[in-house]
PDB file of N, CA and C in Angstrom:
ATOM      1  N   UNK A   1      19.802  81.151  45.187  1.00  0.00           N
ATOM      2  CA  UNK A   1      18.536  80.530  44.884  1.00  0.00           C
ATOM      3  C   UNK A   1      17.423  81.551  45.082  1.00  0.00           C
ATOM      4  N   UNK A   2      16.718  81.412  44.199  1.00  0.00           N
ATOM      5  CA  UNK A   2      15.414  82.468  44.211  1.00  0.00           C
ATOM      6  C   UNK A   2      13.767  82.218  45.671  1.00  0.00           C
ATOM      7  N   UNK A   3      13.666  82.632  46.299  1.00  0.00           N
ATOM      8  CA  UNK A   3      12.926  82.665  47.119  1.00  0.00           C
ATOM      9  C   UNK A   3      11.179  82.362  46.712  1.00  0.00           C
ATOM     10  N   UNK A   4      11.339  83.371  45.423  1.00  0.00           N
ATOM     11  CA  UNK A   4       9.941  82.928  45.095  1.00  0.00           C
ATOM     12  C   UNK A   4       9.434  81.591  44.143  1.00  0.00           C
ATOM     13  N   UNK A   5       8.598  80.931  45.030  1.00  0.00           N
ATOM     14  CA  UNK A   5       8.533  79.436  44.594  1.00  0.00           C
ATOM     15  C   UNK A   5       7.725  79.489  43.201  1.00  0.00           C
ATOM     16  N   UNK A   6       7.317  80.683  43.006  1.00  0.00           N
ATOM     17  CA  UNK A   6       6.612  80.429  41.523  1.00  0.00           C
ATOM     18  C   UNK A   6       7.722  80.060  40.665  1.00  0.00           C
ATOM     19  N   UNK A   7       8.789  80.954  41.011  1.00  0.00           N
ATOM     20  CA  UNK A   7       9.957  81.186  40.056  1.00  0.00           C
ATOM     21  C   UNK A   7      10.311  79.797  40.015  1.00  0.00           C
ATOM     22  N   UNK A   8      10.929  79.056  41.043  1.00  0.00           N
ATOM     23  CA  UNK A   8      11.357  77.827  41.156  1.00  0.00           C
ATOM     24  C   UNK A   8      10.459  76.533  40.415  1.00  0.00           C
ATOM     25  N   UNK A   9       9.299  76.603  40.661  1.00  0.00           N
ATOM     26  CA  UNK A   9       8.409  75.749  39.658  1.00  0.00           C
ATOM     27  C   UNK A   9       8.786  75.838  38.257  1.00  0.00           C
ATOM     28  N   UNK A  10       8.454  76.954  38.052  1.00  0.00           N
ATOM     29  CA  UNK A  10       8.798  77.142  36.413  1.00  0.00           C
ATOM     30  C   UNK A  10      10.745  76.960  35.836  1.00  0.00           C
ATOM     31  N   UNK A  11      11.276  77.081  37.222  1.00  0.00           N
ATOM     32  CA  UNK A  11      12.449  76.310  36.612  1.00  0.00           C
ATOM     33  C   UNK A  11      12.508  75.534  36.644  1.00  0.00           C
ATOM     34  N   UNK A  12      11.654  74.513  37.479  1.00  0.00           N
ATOM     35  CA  UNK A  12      11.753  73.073  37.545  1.00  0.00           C
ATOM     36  C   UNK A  12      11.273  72.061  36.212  1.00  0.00           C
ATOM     37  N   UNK A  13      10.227  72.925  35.775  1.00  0.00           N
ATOM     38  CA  UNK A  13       9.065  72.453  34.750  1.00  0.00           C
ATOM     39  C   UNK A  13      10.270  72.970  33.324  1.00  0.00           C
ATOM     40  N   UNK A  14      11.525  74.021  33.255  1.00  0.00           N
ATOM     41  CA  UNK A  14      12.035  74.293  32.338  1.00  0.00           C
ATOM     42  C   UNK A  14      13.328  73.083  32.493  1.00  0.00           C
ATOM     43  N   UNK A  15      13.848  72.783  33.036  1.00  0.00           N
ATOM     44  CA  UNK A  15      15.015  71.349  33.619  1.00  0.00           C
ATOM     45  C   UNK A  15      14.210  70.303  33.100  1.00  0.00           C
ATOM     46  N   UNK A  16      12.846  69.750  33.076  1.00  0.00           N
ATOM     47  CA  UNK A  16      12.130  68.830  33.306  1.00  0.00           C
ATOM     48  C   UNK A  16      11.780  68.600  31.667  1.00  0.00           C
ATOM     49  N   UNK A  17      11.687  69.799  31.261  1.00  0.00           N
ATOM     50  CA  UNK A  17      10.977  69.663  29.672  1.00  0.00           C
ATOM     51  C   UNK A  17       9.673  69.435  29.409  1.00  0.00           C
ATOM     52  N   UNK A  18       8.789  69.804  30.234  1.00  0.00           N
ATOM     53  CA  UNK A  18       7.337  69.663  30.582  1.00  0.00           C
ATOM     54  C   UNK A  18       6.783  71.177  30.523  1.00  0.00           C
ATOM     55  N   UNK A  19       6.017  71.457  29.843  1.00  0.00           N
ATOM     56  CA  UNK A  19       4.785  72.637  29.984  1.00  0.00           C
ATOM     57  C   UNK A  19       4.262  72.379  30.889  1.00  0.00           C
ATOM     58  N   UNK A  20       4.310  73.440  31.931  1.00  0.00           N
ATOM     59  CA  UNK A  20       3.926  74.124  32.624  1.00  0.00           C
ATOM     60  C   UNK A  20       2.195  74.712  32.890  1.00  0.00           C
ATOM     61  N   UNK A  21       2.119  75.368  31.991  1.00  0.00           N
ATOM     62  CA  UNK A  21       1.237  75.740  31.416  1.00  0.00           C
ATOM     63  C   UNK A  21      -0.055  74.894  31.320  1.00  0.00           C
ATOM     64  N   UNK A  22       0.670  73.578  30.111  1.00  0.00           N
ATOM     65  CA  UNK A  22      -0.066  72.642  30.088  1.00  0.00           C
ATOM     66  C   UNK A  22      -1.038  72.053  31.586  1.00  0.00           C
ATOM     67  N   UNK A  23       0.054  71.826  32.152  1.00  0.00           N
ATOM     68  CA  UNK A  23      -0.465  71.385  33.758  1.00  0.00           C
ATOM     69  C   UNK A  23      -1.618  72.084  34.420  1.00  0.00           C
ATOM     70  N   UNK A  24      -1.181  73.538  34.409  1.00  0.00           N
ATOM     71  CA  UNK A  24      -1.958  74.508  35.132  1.00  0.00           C
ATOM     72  C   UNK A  24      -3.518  74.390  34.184  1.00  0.00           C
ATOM     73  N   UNK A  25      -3.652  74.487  33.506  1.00  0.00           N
ATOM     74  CA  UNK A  25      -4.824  73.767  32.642  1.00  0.00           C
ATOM     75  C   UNK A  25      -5.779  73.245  32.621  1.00  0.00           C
ATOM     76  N   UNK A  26      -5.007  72.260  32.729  1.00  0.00           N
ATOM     77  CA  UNK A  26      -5.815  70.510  32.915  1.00  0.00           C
ATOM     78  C   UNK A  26      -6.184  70.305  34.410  1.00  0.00           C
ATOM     79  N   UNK A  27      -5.516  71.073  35.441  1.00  0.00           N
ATOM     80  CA  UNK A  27      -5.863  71.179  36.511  1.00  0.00           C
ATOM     81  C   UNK A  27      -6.902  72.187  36.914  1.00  0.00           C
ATOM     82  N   UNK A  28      -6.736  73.082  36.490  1.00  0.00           N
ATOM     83  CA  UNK A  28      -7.966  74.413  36.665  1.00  0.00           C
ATOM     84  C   UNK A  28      -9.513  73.728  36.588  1.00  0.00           C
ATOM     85  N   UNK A  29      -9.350  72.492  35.252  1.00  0.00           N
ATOM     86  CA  UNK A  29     -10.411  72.422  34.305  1.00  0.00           C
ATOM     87  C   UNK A  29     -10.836  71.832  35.124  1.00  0.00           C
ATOM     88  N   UNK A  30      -9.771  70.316  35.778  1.00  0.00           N
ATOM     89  CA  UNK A  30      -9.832  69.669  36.447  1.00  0.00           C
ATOM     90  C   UNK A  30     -11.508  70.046  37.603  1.00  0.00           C
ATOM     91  N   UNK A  31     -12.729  69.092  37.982  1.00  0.00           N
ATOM     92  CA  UNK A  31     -13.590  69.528  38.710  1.00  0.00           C
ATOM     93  C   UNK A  31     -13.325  69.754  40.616  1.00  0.00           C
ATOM     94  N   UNK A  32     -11.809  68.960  40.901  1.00  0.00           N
ATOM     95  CA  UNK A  32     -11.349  68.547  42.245  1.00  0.00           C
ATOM     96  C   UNK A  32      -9.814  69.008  42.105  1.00  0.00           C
ATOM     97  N   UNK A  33      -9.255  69.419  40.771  1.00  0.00           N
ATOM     98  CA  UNK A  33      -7.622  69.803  41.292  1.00  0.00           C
ATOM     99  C   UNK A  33      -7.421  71.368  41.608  1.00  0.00           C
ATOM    100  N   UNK A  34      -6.313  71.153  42.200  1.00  0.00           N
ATOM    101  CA  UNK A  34      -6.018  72.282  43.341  1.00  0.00           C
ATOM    102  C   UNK A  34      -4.813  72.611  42.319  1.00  0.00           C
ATOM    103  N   UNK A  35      -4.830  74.172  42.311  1.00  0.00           N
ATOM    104  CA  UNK A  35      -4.066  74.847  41.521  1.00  0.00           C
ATOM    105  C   UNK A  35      -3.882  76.169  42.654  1.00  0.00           C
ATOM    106  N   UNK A  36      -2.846  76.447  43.088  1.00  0.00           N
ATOM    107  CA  UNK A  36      -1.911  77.205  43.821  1.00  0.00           C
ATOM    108  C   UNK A  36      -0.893  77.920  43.820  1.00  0.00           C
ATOM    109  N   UNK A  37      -0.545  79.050  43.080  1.00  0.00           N
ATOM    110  CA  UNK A  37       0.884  79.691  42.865  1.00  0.00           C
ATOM    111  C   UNK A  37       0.490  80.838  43.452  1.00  0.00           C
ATOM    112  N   UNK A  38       1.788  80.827  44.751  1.00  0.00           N
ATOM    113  CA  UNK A  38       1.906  82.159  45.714  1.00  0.00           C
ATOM    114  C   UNK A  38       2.783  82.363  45.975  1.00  0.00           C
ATOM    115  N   UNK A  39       3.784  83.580  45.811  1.00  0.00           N
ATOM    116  CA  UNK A  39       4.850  83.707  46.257  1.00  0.00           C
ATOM    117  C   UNK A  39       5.486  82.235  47.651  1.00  0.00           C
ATOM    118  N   UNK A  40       4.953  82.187  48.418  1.00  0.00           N
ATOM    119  CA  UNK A  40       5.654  81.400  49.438  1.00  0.00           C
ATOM    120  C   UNK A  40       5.239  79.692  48.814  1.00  0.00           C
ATOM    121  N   UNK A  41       4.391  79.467  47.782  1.00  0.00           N
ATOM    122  CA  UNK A  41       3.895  78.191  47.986  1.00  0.00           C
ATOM    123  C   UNK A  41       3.259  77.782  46.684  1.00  0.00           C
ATOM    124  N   UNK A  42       3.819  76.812  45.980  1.00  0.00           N
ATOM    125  CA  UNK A  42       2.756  76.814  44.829  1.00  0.00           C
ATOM    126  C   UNK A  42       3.060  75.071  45.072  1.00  0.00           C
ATOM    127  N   UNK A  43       1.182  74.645  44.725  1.00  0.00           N
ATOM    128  CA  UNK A  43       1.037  73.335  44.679  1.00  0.00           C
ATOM    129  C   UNK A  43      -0.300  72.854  43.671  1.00  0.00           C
ATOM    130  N   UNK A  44      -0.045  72.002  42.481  1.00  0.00           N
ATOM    131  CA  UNK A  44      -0.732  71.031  41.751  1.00  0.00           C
ATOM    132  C   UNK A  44      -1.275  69.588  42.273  1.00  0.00           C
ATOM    133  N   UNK A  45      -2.332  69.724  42.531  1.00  0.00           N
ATOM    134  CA  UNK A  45      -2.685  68.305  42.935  1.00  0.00           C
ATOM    135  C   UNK A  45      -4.285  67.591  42.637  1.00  0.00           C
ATOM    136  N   UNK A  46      -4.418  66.625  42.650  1.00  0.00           N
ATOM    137  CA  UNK A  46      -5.768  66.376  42.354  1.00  0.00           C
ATOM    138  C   UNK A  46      -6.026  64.774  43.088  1.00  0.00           C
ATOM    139  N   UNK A  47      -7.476  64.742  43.463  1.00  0.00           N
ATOM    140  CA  UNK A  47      -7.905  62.921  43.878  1.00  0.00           C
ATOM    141  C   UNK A  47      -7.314  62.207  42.567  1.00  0.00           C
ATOM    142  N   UNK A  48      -7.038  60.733  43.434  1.00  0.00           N
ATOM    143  CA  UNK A  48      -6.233  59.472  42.517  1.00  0.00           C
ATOM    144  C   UNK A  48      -6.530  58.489  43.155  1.00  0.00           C
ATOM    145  N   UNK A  49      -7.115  57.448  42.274  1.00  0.00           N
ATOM    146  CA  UNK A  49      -6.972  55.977  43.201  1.00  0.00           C
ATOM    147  C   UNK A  49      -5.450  55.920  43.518  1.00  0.00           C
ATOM    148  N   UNK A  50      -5.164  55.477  44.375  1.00  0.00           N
ATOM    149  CA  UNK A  50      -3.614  55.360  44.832  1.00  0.00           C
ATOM    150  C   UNK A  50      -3.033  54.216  44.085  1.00  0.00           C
ATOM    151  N   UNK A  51      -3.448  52.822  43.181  1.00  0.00           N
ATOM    152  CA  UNK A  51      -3.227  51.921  42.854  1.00  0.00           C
ATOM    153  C   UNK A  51      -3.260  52.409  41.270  1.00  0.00           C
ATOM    154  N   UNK A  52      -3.325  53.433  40.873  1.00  0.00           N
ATOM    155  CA  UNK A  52      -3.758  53.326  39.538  1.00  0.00           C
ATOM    156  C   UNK A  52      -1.892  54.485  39.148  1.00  0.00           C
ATOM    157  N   UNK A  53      -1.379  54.151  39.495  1.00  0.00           N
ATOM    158  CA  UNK A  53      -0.161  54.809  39.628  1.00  0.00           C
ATOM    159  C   UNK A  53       0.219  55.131  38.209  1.00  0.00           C
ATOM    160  N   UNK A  54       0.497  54.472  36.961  1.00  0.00           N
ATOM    161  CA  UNK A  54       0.104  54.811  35.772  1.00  0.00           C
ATOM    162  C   UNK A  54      -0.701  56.041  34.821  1.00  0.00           C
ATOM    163  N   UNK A  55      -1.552  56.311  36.198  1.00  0.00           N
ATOM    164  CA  UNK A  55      -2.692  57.682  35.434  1.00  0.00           C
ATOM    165  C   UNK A  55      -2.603  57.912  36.235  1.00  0.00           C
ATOM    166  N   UNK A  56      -1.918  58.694  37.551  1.00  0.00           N
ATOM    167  CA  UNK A  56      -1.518  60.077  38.381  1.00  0.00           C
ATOM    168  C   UNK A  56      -0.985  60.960  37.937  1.00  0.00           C
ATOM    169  N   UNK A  57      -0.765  60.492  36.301  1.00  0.00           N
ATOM    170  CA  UNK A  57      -0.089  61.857  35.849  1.00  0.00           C
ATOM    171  C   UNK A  57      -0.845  62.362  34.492  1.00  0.00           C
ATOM    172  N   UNK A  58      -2.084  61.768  34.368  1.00  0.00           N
ATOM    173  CA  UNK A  58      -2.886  62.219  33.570  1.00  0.00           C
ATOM    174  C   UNK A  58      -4.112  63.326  34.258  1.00  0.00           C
ATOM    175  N   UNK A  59      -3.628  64.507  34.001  1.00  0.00           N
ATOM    176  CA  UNK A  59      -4.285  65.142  35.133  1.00  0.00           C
ATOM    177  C   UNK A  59      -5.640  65.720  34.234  1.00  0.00           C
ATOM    178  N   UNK A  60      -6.148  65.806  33.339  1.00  0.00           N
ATOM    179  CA  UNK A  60      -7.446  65.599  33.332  1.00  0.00           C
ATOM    180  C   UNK A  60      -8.459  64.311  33.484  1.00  0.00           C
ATOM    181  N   UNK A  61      -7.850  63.205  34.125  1.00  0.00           N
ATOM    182  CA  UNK A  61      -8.296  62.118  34.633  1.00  0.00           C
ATOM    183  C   UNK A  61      -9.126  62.737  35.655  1.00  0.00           C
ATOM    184  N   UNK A  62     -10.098  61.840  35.613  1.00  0.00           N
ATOM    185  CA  UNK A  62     -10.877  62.478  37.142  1.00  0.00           C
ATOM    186  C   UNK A  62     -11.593  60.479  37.752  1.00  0.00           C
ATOM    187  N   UNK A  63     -11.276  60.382  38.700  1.00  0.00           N
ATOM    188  CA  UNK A  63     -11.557  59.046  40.044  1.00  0.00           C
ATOM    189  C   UNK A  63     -12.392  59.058  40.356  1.00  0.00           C
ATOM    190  N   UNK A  64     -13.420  58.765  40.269  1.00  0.00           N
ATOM    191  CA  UNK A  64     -14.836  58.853  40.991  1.00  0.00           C
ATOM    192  C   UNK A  64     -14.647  58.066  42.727  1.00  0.00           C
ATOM    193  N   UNK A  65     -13.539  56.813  42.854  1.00  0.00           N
ATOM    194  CA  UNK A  65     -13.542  56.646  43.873  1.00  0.00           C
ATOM    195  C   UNK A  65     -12.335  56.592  44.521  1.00  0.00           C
ATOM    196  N   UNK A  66     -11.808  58.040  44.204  1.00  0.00           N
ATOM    197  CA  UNK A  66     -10.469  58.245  44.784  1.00  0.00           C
ATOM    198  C   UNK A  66      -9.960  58.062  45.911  1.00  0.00           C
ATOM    199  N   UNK A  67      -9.290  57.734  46.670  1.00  0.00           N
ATOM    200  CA  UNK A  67      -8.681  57.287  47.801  1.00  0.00           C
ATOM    201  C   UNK A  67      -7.325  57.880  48.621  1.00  0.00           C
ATOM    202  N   UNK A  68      -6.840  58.686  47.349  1.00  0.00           N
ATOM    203  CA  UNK A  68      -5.408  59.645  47.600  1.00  0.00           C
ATOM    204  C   UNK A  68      -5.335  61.348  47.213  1.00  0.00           C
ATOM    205  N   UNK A  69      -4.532  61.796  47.732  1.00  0.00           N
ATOM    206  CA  UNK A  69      -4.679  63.107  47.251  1.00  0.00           C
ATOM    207  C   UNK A  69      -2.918  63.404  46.164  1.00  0.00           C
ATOM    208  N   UNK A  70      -2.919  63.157  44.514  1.00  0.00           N
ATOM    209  CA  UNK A  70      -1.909  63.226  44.094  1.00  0.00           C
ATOM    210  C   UNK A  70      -1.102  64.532  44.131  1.00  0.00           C
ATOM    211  N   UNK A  71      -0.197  64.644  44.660  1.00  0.00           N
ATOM    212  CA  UNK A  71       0.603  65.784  44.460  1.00  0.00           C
ATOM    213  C   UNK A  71       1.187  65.968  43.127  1.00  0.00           C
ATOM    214  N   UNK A  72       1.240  66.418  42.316  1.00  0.00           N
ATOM    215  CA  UNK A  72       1.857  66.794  40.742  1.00  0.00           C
ATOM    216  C   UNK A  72       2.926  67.580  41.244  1.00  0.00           C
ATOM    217  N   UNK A  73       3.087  68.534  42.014  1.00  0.00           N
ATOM    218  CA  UNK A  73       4.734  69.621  42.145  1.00  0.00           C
ATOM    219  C   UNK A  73       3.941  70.255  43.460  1.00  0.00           C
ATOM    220  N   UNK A  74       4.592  70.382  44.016  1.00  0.00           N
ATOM    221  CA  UNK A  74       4.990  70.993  45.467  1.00  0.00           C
ATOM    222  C   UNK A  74       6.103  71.522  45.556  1.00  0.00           C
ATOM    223  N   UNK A  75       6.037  73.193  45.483  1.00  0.00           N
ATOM    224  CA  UNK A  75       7.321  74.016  45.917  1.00  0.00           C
ATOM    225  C   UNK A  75       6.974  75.072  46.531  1.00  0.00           C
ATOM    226  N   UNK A  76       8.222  75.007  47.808  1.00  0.00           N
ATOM    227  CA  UNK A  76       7.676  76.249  48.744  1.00  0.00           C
ATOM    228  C   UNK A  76       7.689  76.043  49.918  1.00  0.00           C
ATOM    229  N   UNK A  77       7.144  76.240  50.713  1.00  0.00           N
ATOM    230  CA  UNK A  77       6.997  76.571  52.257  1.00  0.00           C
ATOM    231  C   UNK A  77       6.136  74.832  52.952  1.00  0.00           C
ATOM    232  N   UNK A  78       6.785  73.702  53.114  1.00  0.00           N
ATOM    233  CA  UNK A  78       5.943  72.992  53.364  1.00  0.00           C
ATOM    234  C   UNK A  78       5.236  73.076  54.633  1.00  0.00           C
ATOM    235  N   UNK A  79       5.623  73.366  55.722  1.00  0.00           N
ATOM    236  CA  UNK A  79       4.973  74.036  56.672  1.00  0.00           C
ATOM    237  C   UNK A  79       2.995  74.618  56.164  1.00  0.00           C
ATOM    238  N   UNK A  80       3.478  75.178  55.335  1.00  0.00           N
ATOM    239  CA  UNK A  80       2.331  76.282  55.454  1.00  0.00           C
ATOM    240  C   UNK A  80       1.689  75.390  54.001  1.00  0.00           C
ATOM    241  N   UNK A  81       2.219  74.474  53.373  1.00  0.00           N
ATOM    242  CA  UNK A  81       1.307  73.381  52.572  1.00  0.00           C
ATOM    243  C   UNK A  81       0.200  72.204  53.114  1.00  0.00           C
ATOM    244  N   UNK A  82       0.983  71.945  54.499  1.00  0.00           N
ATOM    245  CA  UNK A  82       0.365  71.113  55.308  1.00  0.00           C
ATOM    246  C   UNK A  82      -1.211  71.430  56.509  1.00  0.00           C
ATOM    247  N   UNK A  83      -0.675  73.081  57.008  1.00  0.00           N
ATOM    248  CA  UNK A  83      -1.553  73.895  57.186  1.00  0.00           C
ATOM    249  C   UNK A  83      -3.032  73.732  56.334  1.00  0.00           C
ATOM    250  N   UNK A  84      -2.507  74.396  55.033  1.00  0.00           N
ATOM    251  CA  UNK A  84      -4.090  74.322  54.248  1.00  0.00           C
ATOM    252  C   UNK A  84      -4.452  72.702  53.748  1.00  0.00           C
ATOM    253  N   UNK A  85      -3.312  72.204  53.642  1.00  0.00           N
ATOM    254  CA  UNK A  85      -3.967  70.657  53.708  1.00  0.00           C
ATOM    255  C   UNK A  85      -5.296  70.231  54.583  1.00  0.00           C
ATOM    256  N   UNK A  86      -4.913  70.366  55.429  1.00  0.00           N
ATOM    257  CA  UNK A  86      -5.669  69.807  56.562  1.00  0.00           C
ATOM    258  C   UNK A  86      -6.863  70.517  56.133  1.00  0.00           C
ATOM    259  N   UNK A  87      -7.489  71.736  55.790  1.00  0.00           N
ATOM    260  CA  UNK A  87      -8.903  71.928  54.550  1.00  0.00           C
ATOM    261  C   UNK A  87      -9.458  71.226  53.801  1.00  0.00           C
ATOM    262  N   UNK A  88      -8.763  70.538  53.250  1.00  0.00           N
ATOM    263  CA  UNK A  88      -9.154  70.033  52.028  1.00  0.00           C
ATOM    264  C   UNK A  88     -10.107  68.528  52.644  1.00  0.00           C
ATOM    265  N   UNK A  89     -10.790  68.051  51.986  1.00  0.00           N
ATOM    266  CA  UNK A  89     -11.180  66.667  52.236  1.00  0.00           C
ATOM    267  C   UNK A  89     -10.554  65.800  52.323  1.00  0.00           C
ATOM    268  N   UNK A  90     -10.272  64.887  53.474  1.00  0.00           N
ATOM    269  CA  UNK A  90      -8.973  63.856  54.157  1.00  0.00           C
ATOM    270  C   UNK A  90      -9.823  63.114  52.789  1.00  0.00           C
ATOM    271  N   UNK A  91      -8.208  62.178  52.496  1.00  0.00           N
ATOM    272  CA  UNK A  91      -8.237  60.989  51.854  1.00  0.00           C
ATOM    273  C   UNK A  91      -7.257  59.872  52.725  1.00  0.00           C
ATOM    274  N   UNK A  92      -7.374  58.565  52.211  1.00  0.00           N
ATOM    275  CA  UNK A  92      -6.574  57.928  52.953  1.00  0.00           C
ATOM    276  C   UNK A  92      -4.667  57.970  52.672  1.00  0.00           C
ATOM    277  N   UNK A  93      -4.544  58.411  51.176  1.00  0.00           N
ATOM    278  CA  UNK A  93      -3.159  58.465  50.984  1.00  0.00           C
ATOM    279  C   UNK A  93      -3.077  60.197  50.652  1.00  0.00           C
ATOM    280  N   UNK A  94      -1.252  60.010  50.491  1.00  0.00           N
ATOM    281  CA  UNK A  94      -0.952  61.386  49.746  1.00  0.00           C
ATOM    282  C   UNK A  94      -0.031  60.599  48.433  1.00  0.00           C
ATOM    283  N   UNK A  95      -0.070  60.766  47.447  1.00  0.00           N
ATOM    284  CA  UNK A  95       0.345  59.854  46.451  1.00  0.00           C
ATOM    285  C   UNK A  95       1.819  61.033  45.915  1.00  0.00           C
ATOM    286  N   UNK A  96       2.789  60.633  45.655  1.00  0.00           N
ATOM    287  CA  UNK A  96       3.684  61.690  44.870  1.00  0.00           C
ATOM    288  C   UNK A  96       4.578  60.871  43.963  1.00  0.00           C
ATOM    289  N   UNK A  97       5.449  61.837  42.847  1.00  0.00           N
ATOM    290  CA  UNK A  97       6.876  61.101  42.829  1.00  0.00           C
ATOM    291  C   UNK A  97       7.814  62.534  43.011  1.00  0.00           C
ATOM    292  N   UNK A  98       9.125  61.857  43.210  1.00  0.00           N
ATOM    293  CA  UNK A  98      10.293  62.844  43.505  1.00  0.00           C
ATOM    294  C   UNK A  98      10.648  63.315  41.899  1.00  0.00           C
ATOM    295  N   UNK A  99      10.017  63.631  41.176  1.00  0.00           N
ATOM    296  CA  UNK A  99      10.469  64.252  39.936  1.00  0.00           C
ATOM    297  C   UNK A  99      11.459  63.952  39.290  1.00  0.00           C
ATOM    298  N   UNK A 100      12.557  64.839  39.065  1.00  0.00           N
ATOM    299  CA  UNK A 100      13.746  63.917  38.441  1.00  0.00           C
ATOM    300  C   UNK A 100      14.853  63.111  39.222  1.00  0.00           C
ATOM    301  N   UNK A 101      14.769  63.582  40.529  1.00  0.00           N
ATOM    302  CA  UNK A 101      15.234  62.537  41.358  1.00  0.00           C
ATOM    303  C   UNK A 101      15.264  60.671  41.204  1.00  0.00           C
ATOM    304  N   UNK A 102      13.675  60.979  41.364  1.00  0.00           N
ATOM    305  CA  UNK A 102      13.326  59.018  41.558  1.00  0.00           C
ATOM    306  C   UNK A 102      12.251  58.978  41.389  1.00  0.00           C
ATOM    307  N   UNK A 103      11.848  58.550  39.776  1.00  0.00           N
ATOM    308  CA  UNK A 103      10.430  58.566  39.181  1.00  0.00           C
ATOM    309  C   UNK A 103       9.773  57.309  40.155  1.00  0.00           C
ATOM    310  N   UNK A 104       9.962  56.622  40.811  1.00  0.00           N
ATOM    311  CA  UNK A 104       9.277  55.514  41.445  1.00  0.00           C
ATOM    312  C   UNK A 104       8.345  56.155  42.392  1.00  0.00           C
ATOM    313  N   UNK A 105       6.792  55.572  42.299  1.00  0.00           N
ATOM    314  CA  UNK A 105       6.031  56.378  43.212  1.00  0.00           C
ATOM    315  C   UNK A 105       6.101  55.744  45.100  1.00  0.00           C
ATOM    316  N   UNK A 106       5.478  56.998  45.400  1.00  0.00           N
ATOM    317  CA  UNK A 106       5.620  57.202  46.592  1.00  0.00           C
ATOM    318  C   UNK A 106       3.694  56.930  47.394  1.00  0.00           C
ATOM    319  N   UNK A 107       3.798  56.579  48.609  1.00  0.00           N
ATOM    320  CA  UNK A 107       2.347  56.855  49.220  1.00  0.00           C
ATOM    321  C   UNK A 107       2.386  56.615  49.995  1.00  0.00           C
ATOM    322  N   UNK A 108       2.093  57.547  50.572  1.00  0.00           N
ATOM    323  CA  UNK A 108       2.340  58.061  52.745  1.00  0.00           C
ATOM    324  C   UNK A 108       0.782  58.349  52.843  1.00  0.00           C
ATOM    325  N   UNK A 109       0.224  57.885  54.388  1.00  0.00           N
ATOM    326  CA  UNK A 109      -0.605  58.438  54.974  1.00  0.00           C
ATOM    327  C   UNK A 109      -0.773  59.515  54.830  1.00  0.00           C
ATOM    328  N   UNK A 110      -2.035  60.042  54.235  1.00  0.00           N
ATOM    329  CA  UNK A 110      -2.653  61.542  54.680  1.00  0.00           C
ATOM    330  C   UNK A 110      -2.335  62.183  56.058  1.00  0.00           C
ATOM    331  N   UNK A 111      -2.795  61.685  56.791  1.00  0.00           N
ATOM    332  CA  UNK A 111      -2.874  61.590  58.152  1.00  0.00           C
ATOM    333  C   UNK A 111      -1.611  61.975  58.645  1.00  0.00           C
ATOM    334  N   UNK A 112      -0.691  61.129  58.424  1.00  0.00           N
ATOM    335  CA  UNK A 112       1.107  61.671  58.661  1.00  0.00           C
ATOM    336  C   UNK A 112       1.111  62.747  57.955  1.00  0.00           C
ATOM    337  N   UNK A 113       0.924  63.150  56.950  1.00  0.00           N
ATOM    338  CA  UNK A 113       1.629  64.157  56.272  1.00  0.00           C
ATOM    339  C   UNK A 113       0.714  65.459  56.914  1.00  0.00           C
ATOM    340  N   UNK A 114      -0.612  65.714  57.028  1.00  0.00           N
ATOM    341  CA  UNK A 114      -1.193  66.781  57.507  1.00  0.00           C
ATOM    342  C   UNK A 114      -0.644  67.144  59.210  1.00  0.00           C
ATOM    343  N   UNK A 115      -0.568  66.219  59.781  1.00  0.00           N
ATOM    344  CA  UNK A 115      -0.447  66.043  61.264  1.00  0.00           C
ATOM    345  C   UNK A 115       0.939  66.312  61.832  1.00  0.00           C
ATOM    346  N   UNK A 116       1.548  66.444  60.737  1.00  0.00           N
ATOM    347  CA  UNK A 116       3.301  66.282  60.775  1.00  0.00           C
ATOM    348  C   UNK A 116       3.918  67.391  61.532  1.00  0.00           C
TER     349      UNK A 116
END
């Protein structure tokens, strides 16, 4: 297995059948998403009402009264994801899904997940 998590994203996003690219994008443009690729850590994420689970994956969506912080892909070092978490502006959730695992969404405390 390859160490560098950029590498691993982009195989994930090539298994998945999803541009990549696309993502990185719509997130840049994004005025609040977090765009991250570093050797040890790459993470996509942006504010989401946590209830609007349907459009967490429309990532030029933007929440005016967001409540969660959506994770789009997380690969890498979670340790050191949770670290710079705790920067960012607390929300009350962390919203995700397990990708091709188990498209059913997920939503854990902020709070647990930074504090962890």
């Amino acid at each position: 297995m390859n160490a560098d998590a950029r590498d691993r994203a982009w195989e994930y996003y090539e298994t998945a059948g999803r541009d990549m690219n696309a993502d990185l994008t719509a997130l840049a443009a994004h005025p609040q998403g977090i765009v991250l690729l570093m050797p040890r850590l790459v993470v996509l994420m942006k504010p989401v009402c946590s209830r609007e689970v349907l459009l967490w994956t429309d990532l030029p969506q933007i929440f005016p009264a967001a409540d969660a912080w959506y994770v789009h892909l997380l690969v890498g070092d979670l340790a050191l994801a949770r670290r710079l978490a705790a920067s960012l502006a607390p929300r009350r959730w962390l919203c995700f899904q397990r990708g091709l695992r188990t498209p059913a969404p997920h939503r854990l405390p902020w709070r647990a997940f930074v504090n962890h």
